[in-house]
PDB file of N, CA and C in Angstrom:
ATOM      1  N   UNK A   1      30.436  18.630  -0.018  1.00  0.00           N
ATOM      2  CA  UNK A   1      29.428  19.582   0.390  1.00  0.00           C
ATOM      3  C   UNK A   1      28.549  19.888  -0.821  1.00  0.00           C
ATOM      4  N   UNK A   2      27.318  19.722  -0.725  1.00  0.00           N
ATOM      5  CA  UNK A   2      26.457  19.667  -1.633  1.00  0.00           C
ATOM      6  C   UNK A   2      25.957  21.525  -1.767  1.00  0.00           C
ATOM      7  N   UNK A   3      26.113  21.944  -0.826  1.00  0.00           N
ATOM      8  CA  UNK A   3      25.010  23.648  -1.173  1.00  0.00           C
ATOM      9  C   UNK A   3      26.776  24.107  -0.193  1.00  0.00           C
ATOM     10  N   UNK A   4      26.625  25.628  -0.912  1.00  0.00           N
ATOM     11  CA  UNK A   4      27.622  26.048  -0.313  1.00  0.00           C
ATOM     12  C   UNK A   4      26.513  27.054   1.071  1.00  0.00           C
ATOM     13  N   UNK A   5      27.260  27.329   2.075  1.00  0.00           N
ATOM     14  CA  UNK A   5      26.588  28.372   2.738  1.00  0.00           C
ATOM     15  C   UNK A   5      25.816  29.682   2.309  1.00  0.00           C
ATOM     16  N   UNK A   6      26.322  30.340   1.348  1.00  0.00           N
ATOM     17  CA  UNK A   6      25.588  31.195   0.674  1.00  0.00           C
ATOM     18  C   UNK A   6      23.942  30.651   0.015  1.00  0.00           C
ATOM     19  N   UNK A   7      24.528  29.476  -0.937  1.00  0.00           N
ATOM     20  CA  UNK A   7      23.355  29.227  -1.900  1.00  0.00           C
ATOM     21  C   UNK A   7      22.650  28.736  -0.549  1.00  0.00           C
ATOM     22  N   UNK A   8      23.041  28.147   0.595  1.00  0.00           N
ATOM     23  CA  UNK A   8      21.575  28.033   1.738  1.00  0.00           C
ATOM     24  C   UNK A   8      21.025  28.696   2.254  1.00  0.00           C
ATOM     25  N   UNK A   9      21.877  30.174   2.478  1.00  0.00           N
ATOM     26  CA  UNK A   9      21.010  31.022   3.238  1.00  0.00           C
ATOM     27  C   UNK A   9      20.472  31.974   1.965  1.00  0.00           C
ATOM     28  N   UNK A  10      20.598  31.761   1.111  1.00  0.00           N
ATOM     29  CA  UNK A  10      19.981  32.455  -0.216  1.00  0.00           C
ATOM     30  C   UNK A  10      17.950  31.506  -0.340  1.00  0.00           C
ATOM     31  N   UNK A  11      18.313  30.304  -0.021  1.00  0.00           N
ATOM     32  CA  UNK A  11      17.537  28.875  -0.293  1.00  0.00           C
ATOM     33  C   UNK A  11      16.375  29.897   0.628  1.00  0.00           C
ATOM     34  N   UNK A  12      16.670  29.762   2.347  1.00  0.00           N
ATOM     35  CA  UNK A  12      16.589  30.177   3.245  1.00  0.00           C
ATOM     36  C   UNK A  12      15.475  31.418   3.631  1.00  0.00           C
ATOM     37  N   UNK A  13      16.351  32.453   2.894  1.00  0.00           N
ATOM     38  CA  UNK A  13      15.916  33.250   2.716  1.00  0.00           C
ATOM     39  C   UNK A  13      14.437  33.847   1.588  1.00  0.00           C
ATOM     40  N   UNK A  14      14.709  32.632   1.008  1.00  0.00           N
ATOM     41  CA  UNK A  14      13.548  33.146  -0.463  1.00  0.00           C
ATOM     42  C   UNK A  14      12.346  31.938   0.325  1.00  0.00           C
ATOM     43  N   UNK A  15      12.406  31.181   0.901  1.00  0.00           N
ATOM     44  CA  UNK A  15      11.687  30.215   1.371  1.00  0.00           C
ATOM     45  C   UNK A  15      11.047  31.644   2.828  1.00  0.00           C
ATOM     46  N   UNK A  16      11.325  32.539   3.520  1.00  0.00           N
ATOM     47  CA  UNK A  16      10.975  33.271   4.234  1.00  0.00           C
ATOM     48  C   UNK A  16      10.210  34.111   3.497  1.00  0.00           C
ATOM     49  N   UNK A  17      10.621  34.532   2.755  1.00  0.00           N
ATOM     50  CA  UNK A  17       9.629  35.035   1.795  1.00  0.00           C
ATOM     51  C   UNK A  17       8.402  34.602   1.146  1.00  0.00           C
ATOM     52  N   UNK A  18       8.431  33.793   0.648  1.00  0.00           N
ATOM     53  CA  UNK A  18       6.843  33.087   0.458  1.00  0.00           C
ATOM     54  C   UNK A  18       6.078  33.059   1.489  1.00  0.00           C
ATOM     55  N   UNK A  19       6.560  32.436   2.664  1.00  0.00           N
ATOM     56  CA  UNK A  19       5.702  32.279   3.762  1.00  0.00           C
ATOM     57  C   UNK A  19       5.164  33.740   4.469  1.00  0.00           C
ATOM     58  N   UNK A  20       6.428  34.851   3.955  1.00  0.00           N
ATOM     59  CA  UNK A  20       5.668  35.465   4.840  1.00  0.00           C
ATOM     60  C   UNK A  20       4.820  36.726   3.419  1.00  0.00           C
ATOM     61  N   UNK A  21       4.076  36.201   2.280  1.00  0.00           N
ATOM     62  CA  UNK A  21       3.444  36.711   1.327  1.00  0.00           C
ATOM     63  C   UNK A  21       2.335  35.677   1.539  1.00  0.00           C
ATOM     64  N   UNK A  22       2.402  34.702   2.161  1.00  0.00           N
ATOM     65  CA  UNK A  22       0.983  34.026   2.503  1.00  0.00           C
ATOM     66  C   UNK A  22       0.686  34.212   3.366  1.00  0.00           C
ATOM     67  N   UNK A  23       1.218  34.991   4.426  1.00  0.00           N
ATOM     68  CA  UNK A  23       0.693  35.240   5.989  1.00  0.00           C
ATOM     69  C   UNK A  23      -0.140  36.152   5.515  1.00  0.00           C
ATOM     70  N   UNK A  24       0.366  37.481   4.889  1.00  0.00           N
ATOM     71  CA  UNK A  24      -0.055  38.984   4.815  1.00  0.00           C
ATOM     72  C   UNK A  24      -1.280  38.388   4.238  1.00  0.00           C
ATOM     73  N   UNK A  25      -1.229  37.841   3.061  1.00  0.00           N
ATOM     74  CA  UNK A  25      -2.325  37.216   1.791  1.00  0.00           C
ATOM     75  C   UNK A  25      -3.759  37.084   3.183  1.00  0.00           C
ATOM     76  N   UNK A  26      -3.674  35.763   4.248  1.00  0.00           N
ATOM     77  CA  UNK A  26      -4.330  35.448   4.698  1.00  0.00           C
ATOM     78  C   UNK A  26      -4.766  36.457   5.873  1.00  0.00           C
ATOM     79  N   UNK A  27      -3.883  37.350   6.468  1.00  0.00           N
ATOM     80  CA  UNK A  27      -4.182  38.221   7.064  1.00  0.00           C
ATOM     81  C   UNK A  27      -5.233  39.598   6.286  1.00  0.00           C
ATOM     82  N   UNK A  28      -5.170  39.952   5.098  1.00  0.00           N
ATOM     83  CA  UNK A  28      -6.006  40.446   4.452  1.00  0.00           C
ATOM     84  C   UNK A  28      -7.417  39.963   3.927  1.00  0.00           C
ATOM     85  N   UNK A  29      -7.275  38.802   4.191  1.00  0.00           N
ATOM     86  CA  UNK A  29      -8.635  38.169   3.587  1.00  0.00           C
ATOM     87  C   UNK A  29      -9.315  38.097   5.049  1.00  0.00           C
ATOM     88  N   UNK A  30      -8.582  37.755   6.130  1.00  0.00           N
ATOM     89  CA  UNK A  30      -9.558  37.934   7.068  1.00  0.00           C
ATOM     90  C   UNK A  30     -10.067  39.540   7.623  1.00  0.00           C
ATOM     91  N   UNK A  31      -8.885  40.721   7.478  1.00  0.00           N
ATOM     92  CA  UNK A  31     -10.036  41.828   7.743  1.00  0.00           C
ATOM     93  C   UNK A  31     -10.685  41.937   6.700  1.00  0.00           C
ATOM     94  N   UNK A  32     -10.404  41.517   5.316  1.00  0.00           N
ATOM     95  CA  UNK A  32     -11.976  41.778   4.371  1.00  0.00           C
ATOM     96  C   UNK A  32     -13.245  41.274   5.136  1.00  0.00           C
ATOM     97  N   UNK A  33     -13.167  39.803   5.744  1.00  0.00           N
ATOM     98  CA  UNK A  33     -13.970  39.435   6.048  1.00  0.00           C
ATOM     99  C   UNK A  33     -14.770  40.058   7.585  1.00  0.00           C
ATOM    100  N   UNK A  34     -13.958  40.268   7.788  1.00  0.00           N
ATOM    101  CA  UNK A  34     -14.488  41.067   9.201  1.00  0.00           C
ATOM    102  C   UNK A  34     -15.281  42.337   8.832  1.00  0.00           C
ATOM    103  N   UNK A  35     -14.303  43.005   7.943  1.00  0.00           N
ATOM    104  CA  UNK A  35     -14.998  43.964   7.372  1.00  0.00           C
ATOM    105  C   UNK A  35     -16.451  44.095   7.073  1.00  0.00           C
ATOM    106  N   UNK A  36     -16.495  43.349   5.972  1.00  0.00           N
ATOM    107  CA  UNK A  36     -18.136  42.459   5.296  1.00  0.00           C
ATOM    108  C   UNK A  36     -19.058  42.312   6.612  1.00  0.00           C
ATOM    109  N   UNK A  37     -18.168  41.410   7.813  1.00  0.00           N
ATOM    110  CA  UNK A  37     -19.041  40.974   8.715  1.00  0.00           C
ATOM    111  C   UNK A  37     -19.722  42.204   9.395  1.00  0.00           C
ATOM    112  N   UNK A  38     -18.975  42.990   9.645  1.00  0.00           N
ATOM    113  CA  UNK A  38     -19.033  44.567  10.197  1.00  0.00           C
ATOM    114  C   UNK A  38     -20.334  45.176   9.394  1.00  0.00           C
ATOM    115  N   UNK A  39     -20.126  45.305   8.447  1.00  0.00           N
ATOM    116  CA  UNK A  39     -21.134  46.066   7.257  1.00  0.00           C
ATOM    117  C   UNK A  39     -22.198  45.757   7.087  1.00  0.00           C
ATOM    118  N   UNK A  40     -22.349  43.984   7.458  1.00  0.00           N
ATOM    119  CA  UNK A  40     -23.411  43.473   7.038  1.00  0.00           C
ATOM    120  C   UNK A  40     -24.301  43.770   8.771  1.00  0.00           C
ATOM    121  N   UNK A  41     -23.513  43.661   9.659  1.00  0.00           N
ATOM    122  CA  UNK A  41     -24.325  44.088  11.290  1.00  0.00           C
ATOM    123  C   UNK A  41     -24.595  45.355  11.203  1.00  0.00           C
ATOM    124  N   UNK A  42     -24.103  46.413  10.982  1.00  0.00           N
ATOM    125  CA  UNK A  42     -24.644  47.757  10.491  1.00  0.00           C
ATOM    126  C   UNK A  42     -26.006  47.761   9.632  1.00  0.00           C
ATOM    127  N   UNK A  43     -26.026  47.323   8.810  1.00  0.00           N
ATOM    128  CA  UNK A  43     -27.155  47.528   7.737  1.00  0.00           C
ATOM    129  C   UNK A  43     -28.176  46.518   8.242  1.00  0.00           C
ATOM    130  N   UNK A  44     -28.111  45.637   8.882  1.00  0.00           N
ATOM    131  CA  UNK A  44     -29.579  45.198   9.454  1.00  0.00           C
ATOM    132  C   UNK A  44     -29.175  45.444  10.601  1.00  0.00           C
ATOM    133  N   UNK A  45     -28.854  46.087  11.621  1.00  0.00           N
ATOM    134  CA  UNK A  45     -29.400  46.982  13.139  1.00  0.00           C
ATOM    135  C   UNK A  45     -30.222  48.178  12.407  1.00  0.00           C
ATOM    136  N   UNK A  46     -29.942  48.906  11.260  1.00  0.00           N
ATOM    137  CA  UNK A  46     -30.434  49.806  10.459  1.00  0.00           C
ATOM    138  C   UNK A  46     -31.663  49.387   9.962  1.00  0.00           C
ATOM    139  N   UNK A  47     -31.662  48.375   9.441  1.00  0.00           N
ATOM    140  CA  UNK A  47     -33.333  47.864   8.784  1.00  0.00           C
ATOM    141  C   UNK A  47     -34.081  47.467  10.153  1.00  0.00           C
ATOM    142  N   UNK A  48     -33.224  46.482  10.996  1.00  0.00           N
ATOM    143  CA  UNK A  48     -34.140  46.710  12.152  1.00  0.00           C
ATOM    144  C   UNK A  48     -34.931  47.808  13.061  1.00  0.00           C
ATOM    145  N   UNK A  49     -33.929  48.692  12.888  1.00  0.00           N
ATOM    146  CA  UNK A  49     -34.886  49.489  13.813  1.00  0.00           C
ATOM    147  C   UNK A  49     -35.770  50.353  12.909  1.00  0.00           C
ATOM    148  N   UNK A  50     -36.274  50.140  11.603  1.00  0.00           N
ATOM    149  CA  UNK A  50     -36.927  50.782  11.041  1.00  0.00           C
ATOM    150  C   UNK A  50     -36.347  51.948  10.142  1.00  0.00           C
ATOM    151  N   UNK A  51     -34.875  52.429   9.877  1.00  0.00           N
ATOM    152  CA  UNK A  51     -34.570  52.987   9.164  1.00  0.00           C
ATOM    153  C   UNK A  51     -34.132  52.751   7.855  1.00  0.00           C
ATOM    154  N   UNK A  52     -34.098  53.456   6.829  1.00  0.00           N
ATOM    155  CA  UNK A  52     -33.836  52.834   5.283  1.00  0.00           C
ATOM    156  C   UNK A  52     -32.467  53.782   5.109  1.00  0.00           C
ATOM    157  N   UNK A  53     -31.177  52.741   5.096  1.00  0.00           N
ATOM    158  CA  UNK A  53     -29.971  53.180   5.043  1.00  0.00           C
ATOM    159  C   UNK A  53     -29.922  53.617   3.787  1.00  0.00           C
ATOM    160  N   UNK A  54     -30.183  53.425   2.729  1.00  0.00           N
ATOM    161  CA  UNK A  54     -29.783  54.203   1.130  1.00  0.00           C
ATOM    162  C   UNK A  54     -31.001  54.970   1.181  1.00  0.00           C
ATOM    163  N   UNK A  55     -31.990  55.462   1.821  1.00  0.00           N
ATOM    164  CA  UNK A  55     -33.162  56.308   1.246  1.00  0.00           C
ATOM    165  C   UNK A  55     -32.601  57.834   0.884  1.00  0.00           C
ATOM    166  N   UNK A  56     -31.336  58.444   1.285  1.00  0.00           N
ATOM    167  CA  UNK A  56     -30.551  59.814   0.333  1.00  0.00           C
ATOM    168  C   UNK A  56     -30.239  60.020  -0.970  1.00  0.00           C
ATOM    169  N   UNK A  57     -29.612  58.651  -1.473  1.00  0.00           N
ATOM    170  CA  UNK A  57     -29.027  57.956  -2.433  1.00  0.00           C
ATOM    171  C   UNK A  57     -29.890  58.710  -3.462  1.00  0.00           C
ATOM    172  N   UNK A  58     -29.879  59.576  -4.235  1.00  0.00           N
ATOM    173  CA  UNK A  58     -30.150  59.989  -5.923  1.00  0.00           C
ATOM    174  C   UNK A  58     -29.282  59.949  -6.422  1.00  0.00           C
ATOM    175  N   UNK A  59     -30.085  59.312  -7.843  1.00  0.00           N
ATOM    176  CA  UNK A  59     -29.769  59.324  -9.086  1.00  0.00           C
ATOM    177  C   UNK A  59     -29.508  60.695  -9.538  1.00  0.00           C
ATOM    178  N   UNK A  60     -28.026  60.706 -10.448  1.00  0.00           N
ATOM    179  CA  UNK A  60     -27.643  61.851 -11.146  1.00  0.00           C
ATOM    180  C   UNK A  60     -26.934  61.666 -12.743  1.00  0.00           C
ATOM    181  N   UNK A  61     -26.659  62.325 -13.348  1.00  0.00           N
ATOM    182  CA  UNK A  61     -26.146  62.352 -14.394  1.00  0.00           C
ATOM    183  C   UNK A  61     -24.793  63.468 -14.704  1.00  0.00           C
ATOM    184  N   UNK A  62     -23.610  63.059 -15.051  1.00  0.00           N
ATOM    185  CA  UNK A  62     -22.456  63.562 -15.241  1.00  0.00           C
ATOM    186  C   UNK A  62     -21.911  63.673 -16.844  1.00  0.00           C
ATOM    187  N   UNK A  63     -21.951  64.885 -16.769  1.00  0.00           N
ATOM    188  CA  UNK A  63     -21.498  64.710 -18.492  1.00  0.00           C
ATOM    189  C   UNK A  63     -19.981  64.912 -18.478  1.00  0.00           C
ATOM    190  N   UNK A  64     -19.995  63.290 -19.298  1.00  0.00           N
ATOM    191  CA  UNK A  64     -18.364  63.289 -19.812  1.00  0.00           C
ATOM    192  C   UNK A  64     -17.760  63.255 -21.033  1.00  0.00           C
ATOM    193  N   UNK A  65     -16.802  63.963 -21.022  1.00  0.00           N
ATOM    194  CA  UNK A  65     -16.460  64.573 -22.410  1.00  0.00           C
ATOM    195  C   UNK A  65     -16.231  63.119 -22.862  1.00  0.00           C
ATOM    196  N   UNK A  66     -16.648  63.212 -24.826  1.00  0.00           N
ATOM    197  CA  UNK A  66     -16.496  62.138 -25.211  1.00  0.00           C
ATOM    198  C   UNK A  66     -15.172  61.919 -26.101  1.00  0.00           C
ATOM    199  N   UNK A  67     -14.402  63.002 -25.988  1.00  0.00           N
ATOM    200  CA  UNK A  67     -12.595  63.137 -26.348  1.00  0.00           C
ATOM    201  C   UNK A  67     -11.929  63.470 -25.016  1.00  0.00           C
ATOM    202  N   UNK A  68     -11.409  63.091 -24.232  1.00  0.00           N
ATOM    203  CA  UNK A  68     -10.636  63.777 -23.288  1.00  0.00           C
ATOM    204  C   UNK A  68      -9.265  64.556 -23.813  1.00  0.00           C
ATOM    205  N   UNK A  69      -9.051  63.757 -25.210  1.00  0.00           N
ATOM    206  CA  UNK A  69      -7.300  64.148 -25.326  1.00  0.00           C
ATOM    207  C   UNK A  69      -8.005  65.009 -26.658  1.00  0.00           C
ATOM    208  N   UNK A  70      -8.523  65.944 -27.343  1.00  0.00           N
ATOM    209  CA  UNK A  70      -9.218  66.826 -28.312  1.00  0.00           C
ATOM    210  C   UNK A  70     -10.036  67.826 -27.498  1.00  0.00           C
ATOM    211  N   UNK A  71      -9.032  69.313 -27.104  1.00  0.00           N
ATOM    212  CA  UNK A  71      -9.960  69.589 -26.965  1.00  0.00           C
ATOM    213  C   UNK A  71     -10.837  70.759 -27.156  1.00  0.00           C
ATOM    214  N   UNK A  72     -10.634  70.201 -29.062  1.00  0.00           N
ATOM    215  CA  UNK A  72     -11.431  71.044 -30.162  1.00  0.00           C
ATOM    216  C   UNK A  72     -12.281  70.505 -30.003  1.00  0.00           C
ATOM    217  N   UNK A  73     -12.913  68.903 -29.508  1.00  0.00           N
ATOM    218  CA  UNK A  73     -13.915  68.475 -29.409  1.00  0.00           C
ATOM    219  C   UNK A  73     -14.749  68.773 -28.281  1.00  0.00           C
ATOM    220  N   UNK A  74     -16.038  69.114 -28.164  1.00  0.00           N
ATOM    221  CA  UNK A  74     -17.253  69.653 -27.258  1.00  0.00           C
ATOM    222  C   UNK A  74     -18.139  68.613 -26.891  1.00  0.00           C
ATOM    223  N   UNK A  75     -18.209  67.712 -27.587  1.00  0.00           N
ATOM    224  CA  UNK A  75     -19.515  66.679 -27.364  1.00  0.00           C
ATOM    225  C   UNK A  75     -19.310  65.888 -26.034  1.00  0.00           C
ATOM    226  N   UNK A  76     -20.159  65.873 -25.665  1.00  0.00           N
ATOM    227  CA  UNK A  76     -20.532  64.589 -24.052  1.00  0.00           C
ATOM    228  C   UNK A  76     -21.203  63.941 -24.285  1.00  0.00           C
ATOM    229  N   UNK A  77     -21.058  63.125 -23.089  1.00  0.00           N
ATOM    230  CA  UNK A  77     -22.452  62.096 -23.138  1.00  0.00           C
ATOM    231  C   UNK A  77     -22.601  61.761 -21.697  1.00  0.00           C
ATOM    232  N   UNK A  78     -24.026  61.480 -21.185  1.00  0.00           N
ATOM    233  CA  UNK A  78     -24.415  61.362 -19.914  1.00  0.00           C
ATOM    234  C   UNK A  78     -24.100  59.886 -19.165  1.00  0.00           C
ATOM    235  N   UNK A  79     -23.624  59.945 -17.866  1.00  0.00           N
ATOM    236  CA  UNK A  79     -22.748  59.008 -17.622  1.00  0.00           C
ATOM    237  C   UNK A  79     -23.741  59.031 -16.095  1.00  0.00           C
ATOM    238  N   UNK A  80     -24.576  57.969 -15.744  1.00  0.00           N
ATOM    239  CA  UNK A  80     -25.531  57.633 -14.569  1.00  0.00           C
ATOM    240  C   UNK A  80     -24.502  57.529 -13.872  1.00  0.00           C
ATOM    241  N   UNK A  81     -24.592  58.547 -12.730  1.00  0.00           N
ATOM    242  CA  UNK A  81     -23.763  58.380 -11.286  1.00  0.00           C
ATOM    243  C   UNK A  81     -24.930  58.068 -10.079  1.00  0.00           C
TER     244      UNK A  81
END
């Protein structure tokens, strides 16, 4: 006897495993893609009918401390959000 029963269903078992880390793998790449597909039909039914989906969208500025771990230190700096 070449594999005992254990080391096969050990074999077995780790071989179930891969396959099922490439299912999930491929199952995630397709709702990304659906996703995308989704997002991208939203935003031109939106340009189509004449509306401008980012026209809310401003520019702002966030000041972030430029020590987080000091905080004898005061200085920032402006961080485009």
């Amino acid at each position: 006897m070449l594999f005992s029963p254990t080391c096969s269903l050990v074999l077995l078992l780790l071989l179930n495993v891969v396959d099922s880390g490439q299912i999930l793998l491929k199952i995630s790449q397709r709702f990304r893609d659906l996703q995308a597909q989704k997002n991208k039909k939203f935003f031109l039914t939106l340009l189509a009918s004449g509306h401008q989906p980012l026209k809310h969208v401003k520019e702002g500025r966030i000041y972030q401390p430029l020590d987080h771990f000091n905080r004898q230190n005061v200085e920032t700096f402006p961080q485009v959000a």
